[in-house]
PDB file of N, CA and C in Angstrom:
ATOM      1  N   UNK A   1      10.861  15.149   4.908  1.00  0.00           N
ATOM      2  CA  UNK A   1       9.821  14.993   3.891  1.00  0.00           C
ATOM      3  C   UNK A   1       8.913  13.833   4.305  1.00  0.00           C
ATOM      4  N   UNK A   2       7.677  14.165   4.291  1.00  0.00           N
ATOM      5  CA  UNK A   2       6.743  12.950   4.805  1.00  0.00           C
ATOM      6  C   UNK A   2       6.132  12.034   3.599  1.00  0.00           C
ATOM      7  N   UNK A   3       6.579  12.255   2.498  1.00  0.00           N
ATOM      8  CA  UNK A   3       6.030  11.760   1.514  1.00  0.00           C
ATOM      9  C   UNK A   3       4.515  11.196   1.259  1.00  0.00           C
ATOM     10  N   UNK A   4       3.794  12.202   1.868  1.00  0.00           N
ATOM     11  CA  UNK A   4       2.350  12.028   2.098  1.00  0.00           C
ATOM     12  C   UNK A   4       1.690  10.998   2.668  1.00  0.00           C
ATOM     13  N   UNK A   5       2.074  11.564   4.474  1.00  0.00           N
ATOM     14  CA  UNK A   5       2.082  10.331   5.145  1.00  0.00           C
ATOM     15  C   UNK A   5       0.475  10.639   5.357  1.00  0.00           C
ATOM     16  N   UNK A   6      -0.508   9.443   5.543  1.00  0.00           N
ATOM     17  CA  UNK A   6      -1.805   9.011   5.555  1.00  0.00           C
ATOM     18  C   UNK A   6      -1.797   9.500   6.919  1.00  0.00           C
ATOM     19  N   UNK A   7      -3.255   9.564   7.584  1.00  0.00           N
ATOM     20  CA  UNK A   7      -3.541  10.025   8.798  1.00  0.00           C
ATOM     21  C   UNK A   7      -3.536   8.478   9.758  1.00  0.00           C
ATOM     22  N   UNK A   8      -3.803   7.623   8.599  1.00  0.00           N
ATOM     23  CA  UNK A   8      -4.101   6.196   9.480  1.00  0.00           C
ATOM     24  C   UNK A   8      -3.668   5.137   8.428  1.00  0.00           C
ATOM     25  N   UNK A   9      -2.373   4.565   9.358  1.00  0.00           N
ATOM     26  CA  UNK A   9      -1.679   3.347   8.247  1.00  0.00           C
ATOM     27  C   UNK A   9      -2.775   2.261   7.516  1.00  0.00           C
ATOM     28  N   UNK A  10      -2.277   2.309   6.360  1.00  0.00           N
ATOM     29  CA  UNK A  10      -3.534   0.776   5.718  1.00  0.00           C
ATOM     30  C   UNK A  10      -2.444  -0.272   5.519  1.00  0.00           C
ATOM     31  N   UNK A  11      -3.021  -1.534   6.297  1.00  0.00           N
ATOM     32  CA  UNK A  11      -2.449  -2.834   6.400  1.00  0.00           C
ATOM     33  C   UNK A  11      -2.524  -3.619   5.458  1.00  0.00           C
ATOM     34  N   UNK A  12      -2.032  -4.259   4.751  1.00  0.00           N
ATOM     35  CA  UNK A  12      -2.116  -4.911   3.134  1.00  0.00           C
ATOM     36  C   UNK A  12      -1.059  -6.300   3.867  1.00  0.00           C
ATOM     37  N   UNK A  13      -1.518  -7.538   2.913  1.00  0.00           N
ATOM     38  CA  UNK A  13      -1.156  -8.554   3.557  1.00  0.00           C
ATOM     39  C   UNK A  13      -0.129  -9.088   2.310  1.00  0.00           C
ATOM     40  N   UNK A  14       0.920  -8.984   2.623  1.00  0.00           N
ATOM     41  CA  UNK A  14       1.935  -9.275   1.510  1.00  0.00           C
ATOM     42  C   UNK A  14       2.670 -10.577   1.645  1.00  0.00           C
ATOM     43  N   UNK A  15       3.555 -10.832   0.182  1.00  0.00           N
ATOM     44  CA  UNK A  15       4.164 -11.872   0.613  1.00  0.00           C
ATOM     45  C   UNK A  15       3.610 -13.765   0.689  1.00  0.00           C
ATOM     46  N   UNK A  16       3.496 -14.217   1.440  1.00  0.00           N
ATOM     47  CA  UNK A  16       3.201 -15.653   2.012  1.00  0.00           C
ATOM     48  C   UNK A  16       2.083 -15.415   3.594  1.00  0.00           C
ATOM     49  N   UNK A  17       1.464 -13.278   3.052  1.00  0.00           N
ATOM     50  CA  UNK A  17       0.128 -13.480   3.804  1.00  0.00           C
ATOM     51  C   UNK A  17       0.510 -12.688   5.004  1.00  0.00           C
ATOM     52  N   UNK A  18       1.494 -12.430   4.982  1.00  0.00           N
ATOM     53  CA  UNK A  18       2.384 -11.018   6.015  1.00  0.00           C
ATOM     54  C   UNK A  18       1.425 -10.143   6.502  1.00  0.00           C
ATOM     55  N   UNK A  19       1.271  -9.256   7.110  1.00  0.00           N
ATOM     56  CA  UNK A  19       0.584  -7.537   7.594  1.00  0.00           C
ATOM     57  C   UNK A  19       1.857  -7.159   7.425  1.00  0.00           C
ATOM     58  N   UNK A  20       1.665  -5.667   6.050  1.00  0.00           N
ATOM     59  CA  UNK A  20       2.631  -5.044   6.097  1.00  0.00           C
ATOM     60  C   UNK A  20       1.583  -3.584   6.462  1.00  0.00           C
ATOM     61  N   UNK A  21       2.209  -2.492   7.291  1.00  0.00           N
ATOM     62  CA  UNK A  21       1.710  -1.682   7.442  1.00  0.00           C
ATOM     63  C   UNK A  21       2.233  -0.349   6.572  1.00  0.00           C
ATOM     64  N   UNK A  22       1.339   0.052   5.903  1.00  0.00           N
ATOM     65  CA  UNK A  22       2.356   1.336   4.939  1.00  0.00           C
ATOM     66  C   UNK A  22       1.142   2.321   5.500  1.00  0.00           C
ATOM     67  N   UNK A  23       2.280   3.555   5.241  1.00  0.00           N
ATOM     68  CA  UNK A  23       2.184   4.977   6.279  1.00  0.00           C
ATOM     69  C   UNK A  23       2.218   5.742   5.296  1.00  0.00           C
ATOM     70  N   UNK A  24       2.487   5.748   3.935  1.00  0.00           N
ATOM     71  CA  UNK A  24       2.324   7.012   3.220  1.00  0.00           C
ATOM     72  C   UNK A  24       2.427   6.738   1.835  1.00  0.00           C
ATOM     73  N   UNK A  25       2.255   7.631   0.931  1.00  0.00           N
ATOM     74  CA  UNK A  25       2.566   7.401  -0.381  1.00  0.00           C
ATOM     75  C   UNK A  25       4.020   6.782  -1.070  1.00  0.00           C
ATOM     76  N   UNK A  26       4.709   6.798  -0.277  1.00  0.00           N
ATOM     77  CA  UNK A  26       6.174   6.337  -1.183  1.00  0.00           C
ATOM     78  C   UNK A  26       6.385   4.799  -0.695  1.00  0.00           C
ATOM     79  N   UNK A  27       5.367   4.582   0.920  1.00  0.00           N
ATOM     80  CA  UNK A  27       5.397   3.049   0.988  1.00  0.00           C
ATOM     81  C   UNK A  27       4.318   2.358   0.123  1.00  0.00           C
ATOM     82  N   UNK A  28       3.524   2.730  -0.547  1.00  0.00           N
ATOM     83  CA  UNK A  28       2.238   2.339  -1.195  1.00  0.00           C
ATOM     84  C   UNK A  28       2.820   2.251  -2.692  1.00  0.00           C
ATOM     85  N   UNK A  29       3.359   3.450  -3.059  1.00  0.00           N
ATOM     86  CA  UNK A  29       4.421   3.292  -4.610  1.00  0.00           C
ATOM     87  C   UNK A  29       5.181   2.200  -4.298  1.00  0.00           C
ATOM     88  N   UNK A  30       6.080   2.023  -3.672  1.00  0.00           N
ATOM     89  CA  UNK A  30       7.068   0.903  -3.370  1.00  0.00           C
ATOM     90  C   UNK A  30       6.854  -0.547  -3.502  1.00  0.00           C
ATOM     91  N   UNK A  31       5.222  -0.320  -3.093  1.00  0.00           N
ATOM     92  CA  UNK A  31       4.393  -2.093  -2.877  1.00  0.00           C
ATOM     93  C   UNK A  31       4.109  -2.092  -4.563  1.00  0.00           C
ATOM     94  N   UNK A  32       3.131  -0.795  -4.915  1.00  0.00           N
ATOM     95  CA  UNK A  32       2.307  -1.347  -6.612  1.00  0.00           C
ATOM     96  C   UNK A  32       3.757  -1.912  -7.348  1.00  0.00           C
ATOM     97  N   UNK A  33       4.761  -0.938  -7.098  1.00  0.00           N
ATOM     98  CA  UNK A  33       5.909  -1.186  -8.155  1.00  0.00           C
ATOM     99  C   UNK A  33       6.401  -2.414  -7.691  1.00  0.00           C
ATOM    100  N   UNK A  34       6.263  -3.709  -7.030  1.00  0.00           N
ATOM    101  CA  UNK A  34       6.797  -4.441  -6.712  1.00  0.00           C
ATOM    102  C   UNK A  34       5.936  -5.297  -7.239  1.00  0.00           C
ATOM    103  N   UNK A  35       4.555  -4.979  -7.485  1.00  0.00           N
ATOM    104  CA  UNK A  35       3.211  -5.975  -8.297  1.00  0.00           C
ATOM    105  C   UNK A  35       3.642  -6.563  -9.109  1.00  0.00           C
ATOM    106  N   UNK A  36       3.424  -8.323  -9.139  1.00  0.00           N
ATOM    107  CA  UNK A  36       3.842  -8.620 -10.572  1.00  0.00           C
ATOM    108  C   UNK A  36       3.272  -8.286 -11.519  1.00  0.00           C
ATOM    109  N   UNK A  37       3.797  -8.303 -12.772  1.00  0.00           N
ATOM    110  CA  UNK A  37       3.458  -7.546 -14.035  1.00  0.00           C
ATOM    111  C   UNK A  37       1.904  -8.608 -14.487  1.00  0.00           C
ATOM    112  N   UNK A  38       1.747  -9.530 -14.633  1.00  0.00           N
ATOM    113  CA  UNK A  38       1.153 -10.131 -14.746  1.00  0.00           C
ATOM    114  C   UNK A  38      -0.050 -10.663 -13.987  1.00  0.00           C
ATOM    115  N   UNK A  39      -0.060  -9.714 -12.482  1.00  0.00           N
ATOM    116  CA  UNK A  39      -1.253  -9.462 -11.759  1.00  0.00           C
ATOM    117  C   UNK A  39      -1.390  -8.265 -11.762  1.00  0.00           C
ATOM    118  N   UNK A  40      -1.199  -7.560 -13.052  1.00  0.00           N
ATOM    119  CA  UNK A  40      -1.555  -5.403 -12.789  1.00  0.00           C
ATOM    120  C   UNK A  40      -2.576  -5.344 -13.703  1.00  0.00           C
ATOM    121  N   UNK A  41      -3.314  -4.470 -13.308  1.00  0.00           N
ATOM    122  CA  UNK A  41      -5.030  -4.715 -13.697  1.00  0.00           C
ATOM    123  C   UNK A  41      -4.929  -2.568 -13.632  1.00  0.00           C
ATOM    124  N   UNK A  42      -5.714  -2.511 -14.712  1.00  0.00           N
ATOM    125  CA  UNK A  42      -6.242  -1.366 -14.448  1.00  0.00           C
ATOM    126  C   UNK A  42      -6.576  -0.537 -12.985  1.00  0.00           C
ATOM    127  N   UNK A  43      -6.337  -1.065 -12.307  1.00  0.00           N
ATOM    128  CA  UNK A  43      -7.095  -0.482 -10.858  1.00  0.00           C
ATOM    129  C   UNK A  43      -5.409  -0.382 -10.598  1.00  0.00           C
ATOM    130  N   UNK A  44      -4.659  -1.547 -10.748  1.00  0.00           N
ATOM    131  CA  UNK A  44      -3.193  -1.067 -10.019  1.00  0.00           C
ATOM    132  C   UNK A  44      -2.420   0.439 -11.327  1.00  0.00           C
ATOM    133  N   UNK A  45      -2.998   0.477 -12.188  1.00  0.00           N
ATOM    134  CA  UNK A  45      -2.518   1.733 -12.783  1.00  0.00           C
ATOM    135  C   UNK A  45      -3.387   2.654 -12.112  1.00  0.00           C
ATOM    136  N   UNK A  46      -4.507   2.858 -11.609  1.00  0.00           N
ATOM    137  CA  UNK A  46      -4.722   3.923 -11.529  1.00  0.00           C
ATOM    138  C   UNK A  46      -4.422   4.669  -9.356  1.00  0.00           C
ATOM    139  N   UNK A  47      -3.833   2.996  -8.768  1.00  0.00           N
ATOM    140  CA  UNK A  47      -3.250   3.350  -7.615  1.00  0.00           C
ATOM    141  C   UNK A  47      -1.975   3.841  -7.586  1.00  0.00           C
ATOM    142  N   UNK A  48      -1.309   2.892  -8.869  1.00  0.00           N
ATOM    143  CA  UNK A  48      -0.232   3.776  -9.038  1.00  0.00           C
ATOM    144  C   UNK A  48       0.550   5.188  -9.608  1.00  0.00           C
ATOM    145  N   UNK A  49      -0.663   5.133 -10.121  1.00  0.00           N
ATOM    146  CA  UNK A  49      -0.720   6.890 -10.549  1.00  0.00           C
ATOM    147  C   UNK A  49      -0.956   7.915  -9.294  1.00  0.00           C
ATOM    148  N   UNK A  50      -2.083   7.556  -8.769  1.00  0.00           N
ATOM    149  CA  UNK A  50      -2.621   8.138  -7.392  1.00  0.00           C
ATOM    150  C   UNK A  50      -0.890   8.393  -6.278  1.00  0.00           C
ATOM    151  N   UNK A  51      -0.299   7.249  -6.354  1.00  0.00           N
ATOM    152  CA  UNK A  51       1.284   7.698  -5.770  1.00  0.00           C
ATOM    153  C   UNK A  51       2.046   8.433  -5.892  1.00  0.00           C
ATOM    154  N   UNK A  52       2.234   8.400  -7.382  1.00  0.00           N
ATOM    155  CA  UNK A  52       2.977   8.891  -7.782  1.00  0.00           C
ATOM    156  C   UNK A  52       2.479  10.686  -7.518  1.00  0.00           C
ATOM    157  N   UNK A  53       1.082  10.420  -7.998  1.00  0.00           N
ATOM    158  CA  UNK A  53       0.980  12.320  -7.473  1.00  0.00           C
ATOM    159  C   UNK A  53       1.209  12.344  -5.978  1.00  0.00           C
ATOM    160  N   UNK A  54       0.669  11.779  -5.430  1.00  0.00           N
ATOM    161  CA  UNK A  54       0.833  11.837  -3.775  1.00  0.00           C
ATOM    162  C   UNK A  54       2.096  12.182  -2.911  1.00  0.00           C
ATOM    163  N   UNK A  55       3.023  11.303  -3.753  1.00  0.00           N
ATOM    164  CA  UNK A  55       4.554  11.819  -3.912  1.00  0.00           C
ATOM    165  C   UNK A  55       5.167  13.154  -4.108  1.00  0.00           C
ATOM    166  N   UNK A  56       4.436  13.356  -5.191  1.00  0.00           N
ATOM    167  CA  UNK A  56       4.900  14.990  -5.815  1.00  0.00           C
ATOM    168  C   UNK A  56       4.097  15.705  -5.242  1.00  0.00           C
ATOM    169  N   UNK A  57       3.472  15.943  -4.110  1.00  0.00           N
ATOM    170  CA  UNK A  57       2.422  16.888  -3.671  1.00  0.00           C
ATOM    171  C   UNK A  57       1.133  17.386  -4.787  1.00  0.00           C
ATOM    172  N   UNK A  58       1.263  16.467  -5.504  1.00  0.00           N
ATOM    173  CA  UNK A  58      -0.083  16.656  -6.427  1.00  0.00           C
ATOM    174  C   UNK A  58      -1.664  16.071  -6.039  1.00  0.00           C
ATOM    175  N   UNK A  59      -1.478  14.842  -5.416  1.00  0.00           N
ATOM    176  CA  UNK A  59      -2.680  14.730  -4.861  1.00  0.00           C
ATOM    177  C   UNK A  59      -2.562  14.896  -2.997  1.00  0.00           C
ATOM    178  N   UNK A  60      -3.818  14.858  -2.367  1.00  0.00           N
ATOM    179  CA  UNK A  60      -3.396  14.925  -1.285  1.00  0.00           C
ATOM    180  C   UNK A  60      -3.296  13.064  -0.187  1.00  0.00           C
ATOM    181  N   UNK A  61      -2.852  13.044   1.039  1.00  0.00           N
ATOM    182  CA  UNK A  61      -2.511  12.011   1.122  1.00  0.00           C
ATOM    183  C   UNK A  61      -3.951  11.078   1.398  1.00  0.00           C
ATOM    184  N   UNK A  62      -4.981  11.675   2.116  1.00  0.00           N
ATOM    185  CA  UNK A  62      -5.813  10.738   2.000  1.00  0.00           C
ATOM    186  C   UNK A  62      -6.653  10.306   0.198  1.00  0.00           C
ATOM    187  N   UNK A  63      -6.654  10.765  -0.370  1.00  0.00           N
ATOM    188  CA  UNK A  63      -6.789  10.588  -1.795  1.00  0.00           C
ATOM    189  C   UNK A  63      -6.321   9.519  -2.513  1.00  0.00           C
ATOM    190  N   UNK A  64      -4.740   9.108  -1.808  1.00  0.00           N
ATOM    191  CA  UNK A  64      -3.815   7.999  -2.220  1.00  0.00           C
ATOM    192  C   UNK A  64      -4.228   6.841  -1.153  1.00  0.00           C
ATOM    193  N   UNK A  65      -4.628   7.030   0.222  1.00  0.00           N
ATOM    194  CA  UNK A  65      -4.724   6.171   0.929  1.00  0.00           C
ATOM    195  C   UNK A  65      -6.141   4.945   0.523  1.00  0.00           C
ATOM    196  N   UNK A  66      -7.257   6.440  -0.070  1.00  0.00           N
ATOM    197  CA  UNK A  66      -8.617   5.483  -0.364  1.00  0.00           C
ATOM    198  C   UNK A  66      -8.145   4.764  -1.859  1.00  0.00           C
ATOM    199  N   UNK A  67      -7.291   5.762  -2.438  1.00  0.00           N
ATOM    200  CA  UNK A  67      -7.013   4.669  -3.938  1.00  0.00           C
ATOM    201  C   UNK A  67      -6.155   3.474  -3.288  1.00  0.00           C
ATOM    202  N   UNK A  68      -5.634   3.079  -2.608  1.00  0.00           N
ATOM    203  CA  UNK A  68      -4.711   1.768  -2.067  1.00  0.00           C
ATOM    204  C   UNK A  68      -6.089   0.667  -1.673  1.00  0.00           C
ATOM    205  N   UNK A  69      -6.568   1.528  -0.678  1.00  0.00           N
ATOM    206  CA  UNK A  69      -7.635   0.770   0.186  1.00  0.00           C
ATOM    207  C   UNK A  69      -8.390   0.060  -1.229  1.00  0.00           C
ATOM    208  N   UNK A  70      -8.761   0.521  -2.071  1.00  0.00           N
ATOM    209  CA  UNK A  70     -10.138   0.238  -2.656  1.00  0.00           C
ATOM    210  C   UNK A  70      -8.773  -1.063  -3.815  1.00  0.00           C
ATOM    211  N   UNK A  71      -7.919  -0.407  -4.117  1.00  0.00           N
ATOM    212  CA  UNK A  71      -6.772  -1.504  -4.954  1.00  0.00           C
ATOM    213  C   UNK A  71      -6.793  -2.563  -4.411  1.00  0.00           C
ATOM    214  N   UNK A  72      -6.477  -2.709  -2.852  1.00  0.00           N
ATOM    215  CA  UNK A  72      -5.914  -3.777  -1.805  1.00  0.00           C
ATOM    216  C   UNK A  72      -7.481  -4.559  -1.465  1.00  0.00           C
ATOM    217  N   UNK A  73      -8.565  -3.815  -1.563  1.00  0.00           N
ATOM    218  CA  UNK A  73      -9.731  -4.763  -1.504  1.00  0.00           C
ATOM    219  C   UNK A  73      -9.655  -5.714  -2.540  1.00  0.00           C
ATOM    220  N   UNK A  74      -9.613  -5.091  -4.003  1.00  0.00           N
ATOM    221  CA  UNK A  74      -9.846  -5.342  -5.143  1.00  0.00           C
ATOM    222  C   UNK A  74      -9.132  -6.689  -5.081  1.00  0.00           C
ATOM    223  N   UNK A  75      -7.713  -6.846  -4.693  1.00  0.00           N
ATOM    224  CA  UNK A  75      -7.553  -7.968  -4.468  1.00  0.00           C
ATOM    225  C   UNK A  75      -7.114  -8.488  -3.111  1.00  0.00           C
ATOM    226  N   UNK A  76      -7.941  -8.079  -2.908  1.00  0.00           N
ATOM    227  CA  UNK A  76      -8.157  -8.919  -1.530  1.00  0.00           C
ATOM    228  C   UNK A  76      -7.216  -9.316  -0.468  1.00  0.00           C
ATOM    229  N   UNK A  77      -6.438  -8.244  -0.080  1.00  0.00           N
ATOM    230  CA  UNK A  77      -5.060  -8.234   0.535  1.00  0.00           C
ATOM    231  C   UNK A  77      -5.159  -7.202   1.507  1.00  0.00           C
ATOM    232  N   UNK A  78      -6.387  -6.736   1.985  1.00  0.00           N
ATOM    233  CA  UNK A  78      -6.351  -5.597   2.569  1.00  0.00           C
ATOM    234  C   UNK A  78      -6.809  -6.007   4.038  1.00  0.00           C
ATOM    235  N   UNK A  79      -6.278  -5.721   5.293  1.00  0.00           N
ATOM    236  CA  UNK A  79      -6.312  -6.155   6.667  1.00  0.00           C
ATOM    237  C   UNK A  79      -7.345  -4.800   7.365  1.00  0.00           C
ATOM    238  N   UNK A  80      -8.577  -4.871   7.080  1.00  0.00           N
ATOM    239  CA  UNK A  80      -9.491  -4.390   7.736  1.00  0.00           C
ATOM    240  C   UNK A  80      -8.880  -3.850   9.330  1.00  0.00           C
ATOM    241  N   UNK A  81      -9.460  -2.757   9.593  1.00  0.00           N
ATOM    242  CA  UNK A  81      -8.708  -1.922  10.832  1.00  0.00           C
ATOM    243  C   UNK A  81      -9.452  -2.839  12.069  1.00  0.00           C
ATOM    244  N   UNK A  82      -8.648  -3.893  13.016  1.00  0.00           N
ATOM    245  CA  UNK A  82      -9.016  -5.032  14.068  1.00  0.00           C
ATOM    246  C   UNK A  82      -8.232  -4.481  14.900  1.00  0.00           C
ATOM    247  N   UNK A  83      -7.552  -3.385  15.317  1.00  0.00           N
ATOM    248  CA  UNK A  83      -6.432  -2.994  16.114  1.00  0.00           C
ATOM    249  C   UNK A  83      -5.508  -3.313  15.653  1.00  0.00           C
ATOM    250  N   UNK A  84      -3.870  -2.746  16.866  1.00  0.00           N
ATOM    251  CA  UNK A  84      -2.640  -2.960  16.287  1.00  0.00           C
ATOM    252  C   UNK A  84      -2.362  -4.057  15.724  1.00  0.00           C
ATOM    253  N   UNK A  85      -1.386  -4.536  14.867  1.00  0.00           N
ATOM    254  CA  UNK A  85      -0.849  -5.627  14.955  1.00  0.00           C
ATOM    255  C   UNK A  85       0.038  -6.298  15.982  1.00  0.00           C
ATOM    256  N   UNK A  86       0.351  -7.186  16.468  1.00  0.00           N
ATOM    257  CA  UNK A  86       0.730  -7.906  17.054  1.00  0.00           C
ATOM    258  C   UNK A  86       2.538  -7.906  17.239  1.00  0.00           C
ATOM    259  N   UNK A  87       3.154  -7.710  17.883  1.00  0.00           N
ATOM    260  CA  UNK A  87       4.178  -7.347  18.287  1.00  0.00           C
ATOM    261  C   UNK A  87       5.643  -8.068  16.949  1.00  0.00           C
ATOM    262  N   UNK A  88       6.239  -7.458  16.188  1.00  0.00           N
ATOM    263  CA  UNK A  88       6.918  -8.508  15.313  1.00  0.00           C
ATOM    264  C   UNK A  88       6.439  -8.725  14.399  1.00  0.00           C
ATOM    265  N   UNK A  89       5.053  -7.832  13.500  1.00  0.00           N
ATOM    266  CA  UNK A  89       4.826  -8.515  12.535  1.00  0.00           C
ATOM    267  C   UNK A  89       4.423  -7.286  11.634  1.00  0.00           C
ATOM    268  N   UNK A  90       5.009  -6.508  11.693  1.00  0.00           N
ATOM    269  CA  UNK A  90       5.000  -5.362  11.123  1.00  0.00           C
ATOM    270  C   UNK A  90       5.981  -4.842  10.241  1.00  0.00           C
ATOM    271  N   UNK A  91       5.606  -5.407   8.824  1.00  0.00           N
ATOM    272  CA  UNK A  91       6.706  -5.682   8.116  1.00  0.00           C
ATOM    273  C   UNK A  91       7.349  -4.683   7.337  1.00  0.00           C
ATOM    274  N   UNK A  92       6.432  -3.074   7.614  1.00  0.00           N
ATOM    275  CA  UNK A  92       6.744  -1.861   6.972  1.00  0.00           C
ATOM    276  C   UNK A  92       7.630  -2.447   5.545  1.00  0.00           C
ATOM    277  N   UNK A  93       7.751  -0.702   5.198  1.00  0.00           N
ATOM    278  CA  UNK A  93       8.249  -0.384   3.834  1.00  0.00           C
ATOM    279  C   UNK A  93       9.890  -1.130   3.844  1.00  0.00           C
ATOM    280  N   UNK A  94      10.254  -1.929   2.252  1.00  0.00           N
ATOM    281  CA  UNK A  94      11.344  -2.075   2.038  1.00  0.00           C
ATOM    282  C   UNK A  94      11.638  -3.524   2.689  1.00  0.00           C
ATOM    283  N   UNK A  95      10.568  -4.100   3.320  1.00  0.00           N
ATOM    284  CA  UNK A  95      11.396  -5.872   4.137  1.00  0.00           C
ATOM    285  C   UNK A  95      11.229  -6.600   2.776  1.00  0.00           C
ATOM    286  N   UNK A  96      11.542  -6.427   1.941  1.00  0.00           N
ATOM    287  CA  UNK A  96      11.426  -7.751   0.441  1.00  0.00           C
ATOM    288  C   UNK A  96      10.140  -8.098   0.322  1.00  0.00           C
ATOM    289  N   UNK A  97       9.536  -7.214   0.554  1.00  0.00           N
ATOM    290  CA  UNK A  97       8.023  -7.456  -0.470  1.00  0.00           C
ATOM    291  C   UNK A  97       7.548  -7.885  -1.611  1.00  0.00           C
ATOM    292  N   UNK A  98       8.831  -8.957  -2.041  1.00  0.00           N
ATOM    293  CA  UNK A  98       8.382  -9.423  -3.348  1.00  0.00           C
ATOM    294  C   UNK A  98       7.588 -10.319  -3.993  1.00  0.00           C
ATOM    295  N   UNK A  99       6.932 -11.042  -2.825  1.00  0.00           N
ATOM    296  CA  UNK A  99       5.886 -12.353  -3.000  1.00  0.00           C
ATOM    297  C   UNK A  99       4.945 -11.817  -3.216  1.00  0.00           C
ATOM    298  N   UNK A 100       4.051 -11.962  -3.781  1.00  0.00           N
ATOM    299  CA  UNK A 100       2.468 -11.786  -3.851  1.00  0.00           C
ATOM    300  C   UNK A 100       1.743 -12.743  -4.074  1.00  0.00           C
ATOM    301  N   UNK A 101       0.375 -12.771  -3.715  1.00  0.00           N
ATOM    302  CA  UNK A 101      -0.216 -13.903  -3.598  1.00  0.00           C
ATOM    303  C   UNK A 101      -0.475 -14.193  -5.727  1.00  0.00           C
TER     304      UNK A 101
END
């Protein structure tokens, strides 16, 4: 199951300022649901909705990728496409993503 993997990972800077690279809808659900409650803004309900269909084959995956992108601008956590990241710092889905700025 690819859980609506994106055509092109979006880099979001987590944590204490990390590059985490997420690849599909269930790594993008994984991050909003980890948002503190007290930095969730209308825009993170409506990325996290966008997952959740993305998940269930209800929306398709680039659909979820531009709702992240435009979330992760919104606050300003989003790592503009500069090439790969750098060897080791690729913190994918599930490394304790629980810091946020």
């Amino acid at each position: 199951m690819n859980h609506g993997r994106f055509n092109e990972p979006v880099t979001i800077l987590v944590g204490m300022g990390f590059p985490a690279r997420i690849e599909n809808a269930m790594e993008a659900y994984a991050l909003l649901q980890d948002w503190p409650a007290l930095q969730r803004s209308g825009a993170h309900t409506v990325a996290l909705n966008a997952c959740k269909a993305g998940v269930a084959g209800d929306v398709d995956p680039e659909t979820v990728r531009a709702t992240l992108i435009a979330f992760a601008r919104r606050n300003d956590i989003l790592v503009e496409n500069t090439g790969p990241l750098p060897h080791g710092t690729d913190a994918g889905a599930g490394s304790g993503r629980s810091s946020f700025p």
